[in-house]
PDB file of N, CA and C in Angstrom:
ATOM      1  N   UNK A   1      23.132  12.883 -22.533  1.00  0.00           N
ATOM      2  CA  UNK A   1      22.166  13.240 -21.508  1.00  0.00           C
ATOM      3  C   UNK A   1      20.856  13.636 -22.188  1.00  0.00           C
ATOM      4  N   UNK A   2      19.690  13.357 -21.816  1.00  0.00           N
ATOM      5  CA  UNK A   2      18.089  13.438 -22.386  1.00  0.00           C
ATOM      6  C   UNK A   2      17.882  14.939 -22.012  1.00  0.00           C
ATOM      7  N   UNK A   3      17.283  15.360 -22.737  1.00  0.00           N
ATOM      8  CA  UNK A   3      16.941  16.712 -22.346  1.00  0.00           C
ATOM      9  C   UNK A   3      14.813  16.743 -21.975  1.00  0.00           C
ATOM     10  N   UNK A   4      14.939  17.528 -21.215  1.00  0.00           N
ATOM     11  CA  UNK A   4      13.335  17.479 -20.713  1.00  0.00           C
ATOM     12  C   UNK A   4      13.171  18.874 -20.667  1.00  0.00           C
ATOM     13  N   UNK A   5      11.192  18.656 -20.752  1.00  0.00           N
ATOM     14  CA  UNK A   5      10.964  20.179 -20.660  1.00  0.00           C
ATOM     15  C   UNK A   5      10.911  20.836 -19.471  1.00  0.00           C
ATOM     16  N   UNK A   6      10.630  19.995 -18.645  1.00  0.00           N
ATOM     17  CA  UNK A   6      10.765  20.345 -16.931  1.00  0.00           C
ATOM     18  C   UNK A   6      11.706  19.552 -16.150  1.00  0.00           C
ATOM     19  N   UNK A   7      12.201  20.018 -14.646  1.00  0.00           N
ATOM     20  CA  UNK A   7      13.127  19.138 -13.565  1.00  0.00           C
ATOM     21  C   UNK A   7      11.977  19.910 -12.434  1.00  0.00           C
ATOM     22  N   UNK A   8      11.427  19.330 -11.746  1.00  0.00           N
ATOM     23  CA  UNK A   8      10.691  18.947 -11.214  1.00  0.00           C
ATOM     24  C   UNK A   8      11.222  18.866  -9.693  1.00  0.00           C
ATOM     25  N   UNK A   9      11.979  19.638  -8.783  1.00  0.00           N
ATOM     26  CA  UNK A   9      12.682  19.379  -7.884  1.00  0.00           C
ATOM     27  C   UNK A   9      11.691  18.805  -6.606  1.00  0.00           C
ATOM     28  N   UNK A  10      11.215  17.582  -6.001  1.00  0.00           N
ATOM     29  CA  UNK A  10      10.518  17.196  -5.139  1.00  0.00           C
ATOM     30  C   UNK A  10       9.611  16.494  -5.382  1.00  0.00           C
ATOM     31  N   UNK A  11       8.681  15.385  -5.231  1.00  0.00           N
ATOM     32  CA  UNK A  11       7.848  14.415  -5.167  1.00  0.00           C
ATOM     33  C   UNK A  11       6.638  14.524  -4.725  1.00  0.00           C
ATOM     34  N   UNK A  12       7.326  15.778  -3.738  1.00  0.00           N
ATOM     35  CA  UNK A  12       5.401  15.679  -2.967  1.00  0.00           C
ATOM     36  C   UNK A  12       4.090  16.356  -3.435  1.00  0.00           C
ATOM     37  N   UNK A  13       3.147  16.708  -3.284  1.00  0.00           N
ATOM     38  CA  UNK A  13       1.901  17.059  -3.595  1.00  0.00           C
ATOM     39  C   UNK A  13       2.020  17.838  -5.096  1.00  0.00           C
ATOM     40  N   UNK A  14       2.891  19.109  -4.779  1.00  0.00           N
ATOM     41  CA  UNK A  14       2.828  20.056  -6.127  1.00  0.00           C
ATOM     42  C   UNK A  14       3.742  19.383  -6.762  1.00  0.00           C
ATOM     43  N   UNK A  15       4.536  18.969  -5.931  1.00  0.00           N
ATOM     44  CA  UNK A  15       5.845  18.393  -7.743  1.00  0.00           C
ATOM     45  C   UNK A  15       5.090  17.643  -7.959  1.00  0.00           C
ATOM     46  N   UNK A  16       4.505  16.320  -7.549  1.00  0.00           N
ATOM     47  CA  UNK A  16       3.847  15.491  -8.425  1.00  0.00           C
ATOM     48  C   UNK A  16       2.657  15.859  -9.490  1.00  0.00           C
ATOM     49  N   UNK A  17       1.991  16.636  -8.845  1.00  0.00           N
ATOM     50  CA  UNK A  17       1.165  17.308  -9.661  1.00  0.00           C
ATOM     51  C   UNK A  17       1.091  18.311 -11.117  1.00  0.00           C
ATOM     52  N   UNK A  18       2.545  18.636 -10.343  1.00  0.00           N
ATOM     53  CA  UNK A  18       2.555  19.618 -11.606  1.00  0.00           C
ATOM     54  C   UNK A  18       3.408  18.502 -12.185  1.00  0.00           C
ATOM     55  N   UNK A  19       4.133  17.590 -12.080  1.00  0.00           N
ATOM     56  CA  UNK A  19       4.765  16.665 -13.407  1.00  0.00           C
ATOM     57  C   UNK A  19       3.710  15.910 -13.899  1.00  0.00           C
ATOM     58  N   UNK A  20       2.338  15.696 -13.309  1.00  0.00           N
ATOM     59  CA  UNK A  20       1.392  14.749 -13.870  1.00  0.00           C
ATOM     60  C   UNK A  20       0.372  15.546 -14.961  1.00  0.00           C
ATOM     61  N   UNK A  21       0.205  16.804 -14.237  1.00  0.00           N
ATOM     62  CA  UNK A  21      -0.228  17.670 -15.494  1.00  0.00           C
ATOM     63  C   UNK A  21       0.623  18.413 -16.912  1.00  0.00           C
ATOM     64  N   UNK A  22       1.760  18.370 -16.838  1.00  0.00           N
ATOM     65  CA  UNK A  22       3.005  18.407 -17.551  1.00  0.00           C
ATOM     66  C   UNK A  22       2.886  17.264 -18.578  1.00  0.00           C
ATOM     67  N   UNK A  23       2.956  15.930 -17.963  1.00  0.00           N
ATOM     68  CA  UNK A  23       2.641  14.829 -18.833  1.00  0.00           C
ATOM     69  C   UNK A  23       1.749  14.677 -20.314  1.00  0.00           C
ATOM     70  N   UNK A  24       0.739  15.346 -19.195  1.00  0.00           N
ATOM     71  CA  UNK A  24      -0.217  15.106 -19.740  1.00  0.00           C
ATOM     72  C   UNK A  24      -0.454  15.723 -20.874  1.00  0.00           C
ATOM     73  N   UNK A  25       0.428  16.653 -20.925  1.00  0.00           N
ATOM     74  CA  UNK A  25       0.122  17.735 -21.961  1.00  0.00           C
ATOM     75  C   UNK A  25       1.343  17.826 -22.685  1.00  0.00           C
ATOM     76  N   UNK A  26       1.599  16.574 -22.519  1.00  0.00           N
ATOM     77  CA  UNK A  26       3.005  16.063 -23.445  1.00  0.00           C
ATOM     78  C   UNK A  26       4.307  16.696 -23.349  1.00  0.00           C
ATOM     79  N   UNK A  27       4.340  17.173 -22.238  1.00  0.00           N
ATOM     80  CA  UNK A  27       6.218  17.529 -21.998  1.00  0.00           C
ATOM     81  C   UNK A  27       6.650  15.880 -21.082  1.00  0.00           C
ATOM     82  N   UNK A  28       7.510  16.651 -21.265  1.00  0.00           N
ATOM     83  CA  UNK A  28       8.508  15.580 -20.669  1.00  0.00           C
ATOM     84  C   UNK A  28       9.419  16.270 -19.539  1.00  0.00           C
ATOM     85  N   UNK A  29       9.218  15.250 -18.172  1.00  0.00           N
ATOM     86  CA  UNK A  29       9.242  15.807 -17.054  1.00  0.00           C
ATOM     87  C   UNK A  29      10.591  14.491 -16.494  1.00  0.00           C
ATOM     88  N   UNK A  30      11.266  15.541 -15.535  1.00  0.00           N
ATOM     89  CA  UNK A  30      12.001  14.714 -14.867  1.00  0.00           C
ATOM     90  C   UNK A  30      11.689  14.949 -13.570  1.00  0.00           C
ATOM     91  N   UNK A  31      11.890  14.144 -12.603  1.00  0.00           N
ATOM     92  CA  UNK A  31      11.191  14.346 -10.872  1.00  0.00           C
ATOM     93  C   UNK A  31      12.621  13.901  -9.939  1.00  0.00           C
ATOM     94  N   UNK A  32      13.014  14.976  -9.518  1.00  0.00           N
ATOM     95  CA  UNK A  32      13.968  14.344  -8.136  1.00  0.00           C
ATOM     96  C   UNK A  32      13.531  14.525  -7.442  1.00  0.00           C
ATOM     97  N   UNK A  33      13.973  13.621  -6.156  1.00  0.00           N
ATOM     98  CA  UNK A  33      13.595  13.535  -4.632  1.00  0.00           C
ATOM     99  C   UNK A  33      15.284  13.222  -3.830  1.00  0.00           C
ATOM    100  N   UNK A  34      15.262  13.677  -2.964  1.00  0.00           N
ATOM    101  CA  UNK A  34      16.390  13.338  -2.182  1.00  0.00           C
ATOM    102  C   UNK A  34      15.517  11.884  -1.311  1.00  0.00           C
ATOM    103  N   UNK A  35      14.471  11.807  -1.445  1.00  0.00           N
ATOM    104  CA  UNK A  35      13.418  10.602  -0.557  1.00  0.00           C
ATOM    105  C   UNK A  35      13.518   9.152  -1.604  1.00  0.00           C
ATOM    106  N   UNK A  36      13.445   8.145  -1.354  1.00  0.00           N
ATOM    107  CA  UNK A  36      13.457   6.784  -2.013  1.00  0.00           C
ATOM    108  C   UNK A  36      11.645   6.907  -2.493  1.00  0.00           C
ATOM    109  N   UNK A  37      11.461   7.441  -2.040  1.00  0.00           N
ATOM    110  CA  UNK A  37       9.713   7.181  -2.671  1.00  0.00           C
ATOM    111  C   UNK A  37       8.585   8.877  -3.125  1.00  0.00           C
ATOM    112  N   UNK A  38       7.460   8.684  -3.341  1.00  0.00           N
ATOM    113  CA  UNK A  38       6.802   9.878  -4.601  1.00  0.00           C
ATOM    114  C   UNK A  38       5.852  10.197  -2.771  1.00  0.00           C
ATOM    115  N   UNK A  39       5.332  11.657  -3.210  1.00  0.00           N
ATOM    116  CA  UNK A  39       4.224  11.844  -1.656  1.00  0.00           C
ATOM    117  C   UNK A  39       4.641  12.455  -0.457  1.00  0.00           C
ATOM    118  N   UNK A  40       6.481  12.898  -0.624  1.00  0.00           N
ATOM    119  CA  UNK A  40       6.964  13.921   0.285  1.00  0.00           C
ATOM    120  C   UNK A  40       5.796  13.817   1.528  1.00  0.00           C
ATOM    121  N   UNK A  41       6.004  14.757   2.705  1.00  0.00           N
ATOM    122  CA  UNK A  41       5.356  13.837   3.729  1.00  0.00           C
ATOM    123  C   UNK A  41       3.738  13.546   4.243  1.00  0.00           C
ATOM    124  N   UNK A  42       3.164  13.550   2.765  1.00  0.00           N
ATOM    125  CA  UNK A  42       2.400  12.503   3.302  1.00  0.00           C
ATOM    126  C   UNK A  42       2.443  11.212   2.792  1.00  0.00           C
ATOM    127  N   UNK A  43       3.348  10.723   2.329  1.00  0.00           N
ATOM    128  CA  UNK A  43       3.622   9.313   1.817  1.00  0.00           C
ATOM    129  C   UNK A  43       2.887   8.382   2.924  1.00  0.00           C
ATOM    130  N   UNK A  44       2.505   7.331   2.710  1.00  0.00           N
ATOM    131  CA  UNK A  44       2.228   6.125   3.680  1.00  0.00           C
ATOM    132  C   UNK A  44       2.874   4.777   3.276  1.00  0.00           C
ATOM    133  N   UNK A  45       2.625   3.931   3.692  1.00  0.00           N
ATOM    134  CA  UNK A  45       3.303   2.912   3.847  1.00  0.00           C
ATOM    135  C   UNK A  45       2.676   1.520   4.099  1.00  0.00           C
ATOM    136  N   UNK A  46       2.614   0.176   3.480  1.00  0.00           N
ATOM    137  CA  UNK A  46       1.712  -0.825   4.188  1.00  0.00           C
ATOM    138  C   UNK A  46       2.316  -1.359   4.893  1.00  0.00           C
ATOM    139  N   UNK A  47       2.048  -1.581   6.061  1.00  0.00           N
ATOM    140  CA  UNK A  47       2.220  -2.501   7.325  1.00  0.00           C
ATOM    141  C   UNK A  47       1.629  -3.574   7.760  1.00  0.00           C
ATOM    142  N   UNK A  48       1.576  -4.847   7.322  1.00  0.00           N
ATOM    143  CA  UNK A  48       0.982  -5.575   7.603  1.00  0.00           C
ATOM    144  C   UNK A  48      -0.719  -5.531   7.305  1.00  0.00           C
ATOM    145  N   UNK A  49      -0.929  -4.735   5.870  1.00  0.00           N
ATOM    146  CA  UNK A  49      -2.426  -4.275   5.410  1.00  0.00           C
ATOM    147  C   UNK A  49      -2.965  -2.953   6.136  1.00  0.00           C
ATOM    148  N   UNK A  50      -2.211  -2.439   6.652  1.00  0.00           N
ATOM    149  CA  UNK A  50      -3.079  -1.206   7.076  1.00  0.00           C
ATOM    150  C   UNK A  50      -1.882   0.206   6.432  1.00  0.00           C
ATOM    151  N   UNK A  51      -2.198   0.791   6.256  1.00  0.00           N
ATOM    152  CA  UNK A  51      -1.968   2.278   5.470  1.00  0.00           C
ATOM    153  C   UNK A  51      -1.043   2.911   6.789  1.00  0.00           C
ATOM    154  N   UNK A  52       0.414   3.189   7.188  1.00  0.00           N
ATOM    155  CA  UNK A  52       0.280   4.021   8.430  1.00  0.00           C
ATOM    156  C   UNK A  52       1.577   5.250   7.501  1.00  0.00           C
ATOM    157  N   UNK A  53       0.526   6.441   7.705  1.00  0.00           N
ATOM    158  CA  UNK A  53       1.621   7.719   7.390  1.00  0.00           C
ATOM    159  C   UNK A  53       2.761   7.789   8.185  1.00  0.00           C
ATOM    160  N   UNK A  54       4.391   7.874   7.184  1.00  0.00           N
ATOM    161  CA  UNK A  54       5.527   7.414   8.071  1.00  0.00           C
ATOM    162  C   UNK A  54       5.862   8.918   8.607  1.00  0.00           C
ATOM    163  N   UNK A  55       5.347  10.154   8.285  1.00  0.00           N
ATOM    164  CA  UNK A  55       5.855  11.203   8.365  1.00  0.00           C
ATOM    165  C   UNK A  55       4.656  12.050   9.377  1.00  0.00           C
ATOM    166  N   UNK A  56       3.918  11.264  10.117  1.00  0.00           N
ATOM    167  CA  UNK A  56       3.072  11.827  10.895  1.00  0.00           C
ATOM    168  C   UNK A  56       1.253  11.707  10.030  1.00  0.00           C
ATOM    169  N   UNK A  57       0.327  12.145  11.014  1.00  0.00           N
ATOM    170  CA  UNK A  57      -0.960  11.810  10.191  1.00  0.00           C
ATOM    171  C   UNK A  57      -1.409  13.442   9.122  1.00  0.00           C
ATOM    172  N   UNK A  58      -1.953  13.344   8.091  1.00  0.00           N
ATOM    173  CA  UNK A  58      -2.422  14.287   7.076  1.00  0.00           C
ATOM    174  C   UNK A  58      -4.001  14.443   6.962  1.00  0.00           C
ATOM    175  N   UNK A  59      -4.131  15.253   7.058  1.00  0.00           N
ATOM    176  CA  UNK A  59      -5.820  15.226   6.585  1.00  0.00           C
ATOM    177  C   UNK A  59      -5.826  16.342   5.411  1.00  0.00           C
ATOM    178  N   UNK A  60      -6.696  15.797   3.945  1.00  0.00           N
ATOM    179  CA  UNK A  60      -6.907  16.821   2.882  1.00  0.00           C
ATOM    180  C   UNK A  60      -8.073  16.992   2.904  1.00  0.00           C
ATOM    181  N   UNK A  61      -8.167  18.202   2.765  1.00  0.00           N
ATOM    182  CA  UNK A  61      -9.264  19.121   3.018  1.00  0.00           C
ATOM    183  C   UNK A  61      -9.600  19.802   1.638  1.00  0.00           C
ATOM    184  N   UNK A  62     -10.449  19.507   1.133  1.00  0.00           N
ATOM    185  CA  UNK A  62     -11.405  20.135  -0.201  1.00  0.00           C
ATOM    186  C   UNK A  62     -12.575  20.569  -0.349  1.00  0.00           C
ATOM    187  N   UNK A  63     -13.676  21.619  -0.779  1.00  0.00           N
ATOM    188  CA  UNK A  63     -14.905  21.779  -0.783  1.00  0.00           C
ATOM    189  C   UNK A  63     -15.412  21.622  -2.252  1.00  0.00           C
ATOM    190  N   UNK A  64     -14.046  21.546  -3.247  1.00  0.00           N
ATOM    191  CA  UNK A  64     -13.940  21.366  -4.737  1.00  0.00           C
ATOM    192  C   UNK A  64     -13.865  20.475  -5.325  1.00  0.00           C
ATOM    193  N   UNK A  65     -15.332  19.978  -5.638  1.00  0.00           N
ATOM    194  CA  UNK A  65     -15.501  18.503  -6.186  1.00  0.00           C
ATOM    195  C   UNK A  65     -14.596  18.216  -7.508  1.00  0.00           C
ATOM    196  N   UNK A  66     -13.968  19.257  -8.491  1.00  0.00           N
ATOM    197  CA  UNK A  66     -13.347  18.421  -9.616  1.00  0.00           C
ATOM    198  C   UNK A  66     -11.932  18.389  -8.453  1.00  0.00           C
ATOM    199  N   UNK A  67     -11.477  18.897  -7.513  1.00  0.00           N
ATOM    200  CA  UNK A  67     -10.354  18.325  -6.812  1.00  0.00           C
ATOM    201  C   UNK A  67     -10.551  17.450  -6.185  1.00  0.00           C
ATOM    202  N   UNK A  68     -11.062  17.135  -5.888  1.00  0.00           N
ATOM    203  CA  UNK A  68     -11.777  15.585  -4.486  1.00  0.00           C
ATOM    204  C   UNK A  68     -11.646  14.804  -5.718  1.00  0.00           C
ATOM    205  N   UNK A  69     -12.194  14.825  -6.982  1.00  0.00           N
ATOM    206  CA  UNK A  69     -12.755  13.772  -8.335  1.00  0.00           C
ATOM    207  C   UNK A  69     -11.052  13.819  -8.580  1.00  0.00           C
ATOM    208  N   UNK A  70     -10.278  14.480  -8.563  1.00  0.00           N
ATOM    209  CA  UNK A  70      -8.726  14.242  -9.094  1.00  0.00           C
ATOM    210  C   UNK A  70      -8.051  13.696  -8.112  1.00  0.00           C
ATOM    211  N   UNK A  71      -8.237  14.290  -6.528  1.00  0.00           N
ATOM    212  CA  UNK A  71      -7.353  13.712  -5.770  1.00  0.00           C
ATOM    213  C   UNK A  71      -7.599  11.796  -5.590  1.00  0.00           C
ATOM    214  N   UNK A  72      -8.917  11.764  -5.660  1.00  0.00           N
ATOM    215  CA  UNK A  72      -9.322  10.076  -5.274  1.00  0.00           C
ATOM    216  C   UNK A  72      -9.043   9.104  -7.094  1.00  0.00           C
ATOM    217  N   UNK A  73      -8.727   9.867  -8.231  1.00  0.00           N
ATOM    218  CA  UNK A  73      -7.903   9.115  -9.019  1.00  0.00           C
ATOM    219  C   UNK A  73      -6.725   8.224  -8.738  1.00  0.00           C
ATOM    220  N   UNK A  74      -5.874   8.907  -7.946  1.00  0.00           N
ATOM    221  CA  UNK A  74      -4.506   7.821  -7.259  1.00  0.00           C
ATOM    222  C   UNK A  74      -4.745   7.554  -5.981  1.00  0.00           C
ATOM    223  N   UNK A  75      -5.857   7.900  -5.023  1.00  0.00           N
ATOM    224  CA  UNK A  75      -5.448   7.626  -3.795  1.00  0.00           C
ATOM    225  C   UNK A  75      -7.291   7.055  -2.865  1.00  0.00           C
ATOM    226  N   UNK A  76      -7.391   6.353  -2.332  1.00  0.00           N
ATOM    227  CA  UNK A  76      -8.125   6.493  -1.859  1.00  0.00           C
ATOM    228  C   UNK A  76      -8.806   7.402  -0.357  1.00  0.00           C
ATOM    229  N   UNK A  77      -9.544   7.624  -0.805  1.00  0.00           N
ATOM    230  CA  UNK A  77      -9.842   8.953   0.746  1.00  0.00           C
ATOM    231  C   UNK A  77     -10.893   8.995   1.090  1.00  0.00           C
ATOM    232  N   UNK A  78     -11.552   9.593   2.538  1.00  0.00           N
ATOM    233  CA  UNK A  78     -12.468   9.308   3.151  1.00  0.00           C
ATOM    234  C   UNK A  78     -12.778  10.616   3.234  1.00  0.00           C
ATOM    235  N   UNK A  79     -14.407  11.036   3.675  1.00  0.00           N
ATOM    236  CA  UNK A  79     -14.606  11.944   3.467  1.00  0.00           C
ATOM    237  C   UNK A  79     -14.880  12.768   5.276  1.00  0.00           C
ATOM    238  N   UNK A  80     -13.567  12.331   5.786  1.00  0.00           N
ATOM    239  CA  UNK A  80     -13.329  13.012   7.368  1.00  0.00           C
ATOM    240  C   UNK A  80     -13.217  14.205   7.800  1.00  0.00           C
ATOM    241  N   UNK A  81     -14.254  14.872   8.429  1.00  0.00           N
ATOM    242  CA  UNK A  81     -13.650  16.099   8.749  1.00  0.00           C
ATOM    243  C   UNK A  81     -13.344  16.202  10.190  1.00  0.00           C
ATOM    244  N   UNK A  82     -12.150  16.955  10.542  1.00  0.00           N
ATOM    245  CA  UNK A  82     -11.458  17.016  11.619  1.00  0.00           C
ATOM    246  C   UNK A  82     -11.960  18.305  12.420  1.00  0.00           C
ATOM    247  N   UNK A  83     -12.663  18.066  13.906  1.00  0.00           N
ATOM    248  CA  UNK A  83     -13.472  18.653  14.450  1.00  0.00           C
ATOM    249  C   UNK A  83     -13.173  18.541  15.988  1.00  0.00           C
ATOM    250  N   UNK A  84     -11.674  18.899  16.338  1.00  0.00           N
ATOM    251  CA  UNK A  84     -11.512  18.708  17.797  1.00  0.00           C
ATOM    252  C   UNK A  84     -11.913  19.592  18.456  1.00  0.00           C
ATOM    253  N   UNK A  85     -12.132  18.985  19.592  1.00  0.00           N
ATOM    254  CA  UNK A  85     -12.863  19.508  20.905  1.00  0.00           C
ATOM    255  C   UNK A  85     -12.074  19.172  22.218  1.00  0.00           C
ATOM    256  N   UNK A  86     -12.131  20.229  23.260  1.00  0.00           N
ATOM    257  CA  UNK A  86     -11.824  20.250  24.510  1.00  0.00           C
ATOM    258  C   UNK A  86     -12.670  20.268  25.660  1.00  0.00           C
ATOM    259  N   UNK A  87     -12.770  19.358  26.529  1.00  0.00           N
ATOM    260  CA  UNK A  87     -13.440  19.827  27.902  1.00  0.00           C
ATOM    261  C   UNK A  87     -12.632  20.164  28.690  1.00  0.00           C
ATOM    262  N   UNK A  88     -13.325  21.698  28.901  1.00  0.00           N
ATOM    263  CA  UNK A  88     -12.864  21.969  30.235  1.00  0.00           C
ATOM    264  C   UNK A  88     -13.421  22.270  31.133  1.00  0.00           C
ATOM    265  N   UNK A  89     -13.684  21.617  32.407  1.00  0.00           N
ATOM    266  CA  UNK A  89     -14.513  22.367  33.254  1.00  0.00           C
ATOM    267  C   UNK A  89     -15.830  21.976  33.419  1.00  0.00           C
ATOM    268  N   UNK A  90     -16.129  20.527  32.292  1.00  0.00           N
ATOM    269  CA  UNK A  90     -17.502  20.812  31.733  1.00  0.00           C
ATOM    270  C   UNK A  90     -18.236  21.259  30.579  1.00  0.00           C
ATOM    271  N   UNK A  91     -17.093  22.209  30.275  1.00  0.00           N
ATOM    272  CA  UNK A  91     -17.437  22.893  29.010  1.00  0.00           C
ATOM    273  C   UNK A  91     -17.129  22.327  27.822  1.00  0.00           C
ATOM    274  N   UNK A  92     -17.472  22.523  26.647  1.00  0.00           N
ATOM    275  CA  UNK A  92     -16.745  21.937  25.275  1.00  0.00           C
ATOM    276  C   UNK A  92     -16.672  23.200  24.498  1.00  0.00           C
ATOM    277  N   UNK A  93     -15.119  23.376  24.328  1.00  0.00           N
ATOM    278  CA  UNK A  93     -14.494  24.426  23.311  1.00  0.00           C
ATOM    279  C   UNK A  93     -13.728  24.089  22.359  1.00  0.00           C
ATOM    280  N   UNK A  94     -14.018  24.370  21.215  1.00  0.00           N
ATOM    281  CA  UNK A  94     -13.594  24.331  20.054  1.00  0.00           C
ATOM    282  C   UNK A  94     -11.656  23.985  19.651  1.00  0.00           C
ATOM    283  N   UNK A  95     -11.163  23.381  19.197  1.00  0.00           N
ATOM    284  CA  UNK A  95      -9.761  23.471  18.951  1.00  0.00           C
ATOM    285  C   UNK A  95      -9.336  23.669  17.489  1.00  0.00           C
ATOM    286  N   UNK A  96      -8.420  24.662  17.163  1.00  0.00           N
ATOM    287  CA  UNK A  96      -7.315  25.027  18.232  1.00  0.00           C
ATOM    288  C   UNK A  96      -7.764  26.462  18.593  1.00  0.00           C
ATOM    289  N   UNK A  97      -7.332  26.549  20.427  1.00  0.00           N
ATOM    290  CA  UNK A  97      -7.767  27.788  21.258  1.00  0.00           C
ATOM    291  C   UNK A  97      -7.448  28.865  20.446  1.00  0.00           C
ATOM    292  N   UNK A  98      -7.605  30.137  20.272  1.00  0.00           N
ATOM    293  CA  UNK A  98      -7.892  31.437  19.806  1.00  0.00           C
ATOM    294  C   UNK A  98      -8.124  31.653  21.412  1.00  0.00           C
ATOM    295  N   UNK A  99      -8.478  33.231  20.843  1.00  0.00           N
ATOM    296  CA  UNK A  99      -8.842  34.557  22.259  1.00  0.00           C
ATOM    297  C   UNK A  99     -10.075  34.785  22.544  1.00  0.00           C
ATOM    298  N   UNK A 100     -10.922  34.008  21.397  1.00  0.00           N
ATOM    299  CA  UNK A 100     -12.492  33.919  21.695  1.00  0.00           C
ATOM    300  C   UNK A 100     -12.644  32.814  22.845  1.00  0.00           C
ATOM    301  N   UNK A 101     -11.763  31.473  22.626  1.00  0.00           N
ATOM    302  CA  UNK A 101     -11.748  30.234  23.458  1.00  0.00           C
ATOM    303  C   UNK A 101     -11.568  30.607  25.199  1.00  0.00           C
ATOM    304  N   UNK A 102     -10.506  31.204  25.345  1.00  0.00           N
ATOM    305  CA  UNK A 102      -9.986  31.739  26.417  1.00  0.00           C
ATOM    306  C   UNK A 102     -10.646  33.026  26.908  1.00  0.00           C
ATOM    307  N   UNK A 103     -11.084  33.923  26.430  1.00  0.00           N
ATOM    308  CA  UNK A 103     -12.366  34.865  26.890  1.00  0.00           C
ATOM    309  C   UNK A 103     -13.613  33.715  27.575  1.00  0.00           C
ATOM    310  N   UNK A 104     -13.955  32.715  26.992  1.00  0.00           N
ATOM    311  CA  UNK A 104     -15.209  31.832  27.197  1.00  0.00           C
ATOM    312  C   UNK A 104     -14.319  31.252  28.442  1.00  0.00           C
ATOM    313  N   UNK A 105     -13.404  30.899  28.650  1.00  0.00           N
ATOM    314  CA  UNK A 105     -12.702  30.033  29.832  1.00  0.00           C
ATOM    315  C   UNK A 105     -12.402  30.694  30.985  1.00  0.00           C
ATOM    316  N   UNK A 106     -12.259  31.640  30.620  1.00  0.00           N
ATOM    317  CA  UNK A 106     -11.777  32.766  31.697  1.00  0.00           C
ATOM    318  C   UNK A 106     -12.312  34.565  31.208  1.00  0.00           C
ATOM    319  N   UNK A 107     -13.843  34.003  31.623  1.00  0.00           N
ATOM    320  CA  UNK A 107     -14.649  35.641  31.901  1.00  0.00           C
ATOM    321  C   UNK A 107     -13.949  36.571  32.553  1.00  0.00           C
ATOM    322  N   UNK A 108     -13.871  37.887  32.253  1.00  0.00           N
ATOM    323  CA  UNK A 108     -13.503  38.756  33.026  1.00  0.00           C
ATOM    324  C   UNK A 108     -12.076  38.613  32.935  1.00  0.00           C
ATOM    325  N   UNK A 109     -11.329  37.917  32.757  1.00  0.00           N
ATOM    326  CA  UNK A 109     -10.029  37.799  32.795  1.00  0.00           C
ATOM    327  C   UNK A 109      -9.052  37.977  31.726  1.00  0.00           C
ATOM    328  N   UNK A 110      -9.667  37.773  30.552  1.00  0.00           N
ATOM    329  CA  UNK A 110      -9.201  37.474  29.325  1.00  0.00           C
ATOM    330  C   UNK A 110      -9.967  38.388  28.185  1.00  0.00           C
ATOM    331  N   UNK A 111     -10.003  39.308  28.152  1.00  0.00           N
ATOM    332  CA  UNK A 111     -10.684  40.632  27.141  1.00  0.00           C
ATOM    333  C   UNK A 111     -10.257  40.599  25.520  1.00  0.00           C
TER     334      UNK A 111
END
């Protein structure tokens, strides 16, 4: 049996990461997954040329350019920010509701 400097239990974001920086710095890493593939759930998948996440949709969120400069090394990414909104009434409130949202929806009612 091979002996390693790390076991690495999981595939996704931090196990991969931390076995890729491990590498790098010359240990020797082993990686299990109980999953057939690396990216735990945000893995994706090609379908007929289009990218579809099998484990639901992900959005990564960074303001740290040497992380944005590391994460777009293996993956390609867009620079989306996720900004939902609700009408109600007419109104447009922010998502997801809080007690500020619902004070604004219901004056007097909601303190």
């Amino acid at each position: 049996m091979s002996q390693y400097d790390y076991l690495v239990v999981g595939a996704g974001l931090s196990g991969a990461v931390f076995a890729n920086a491990a590498r790098r710095a010359g240990k020797s890493v082993l990686v299990i997954d109980r999953r057939d593939h690396i990216a735990g759930n945000v893995y994706t998948e090609d379908v007929e040329g289009i990218q579809v996440h099998r484990y639901g949709a992900h959005i990564f969120h960074t303001s740290m350019k040497d992380v944005w400069d590391y994460v777009n090394r293996f993956a390609e990414f867009n620079n989306y920010v996720n900004s939902p909104v609700a009408n109600f009434r007419g109104s447009m409130y922010n998502m997801p509701f809080n007690m500020n949202t619902f004070a604004k929806m219901w004056p007097g009612v909601v303190t």
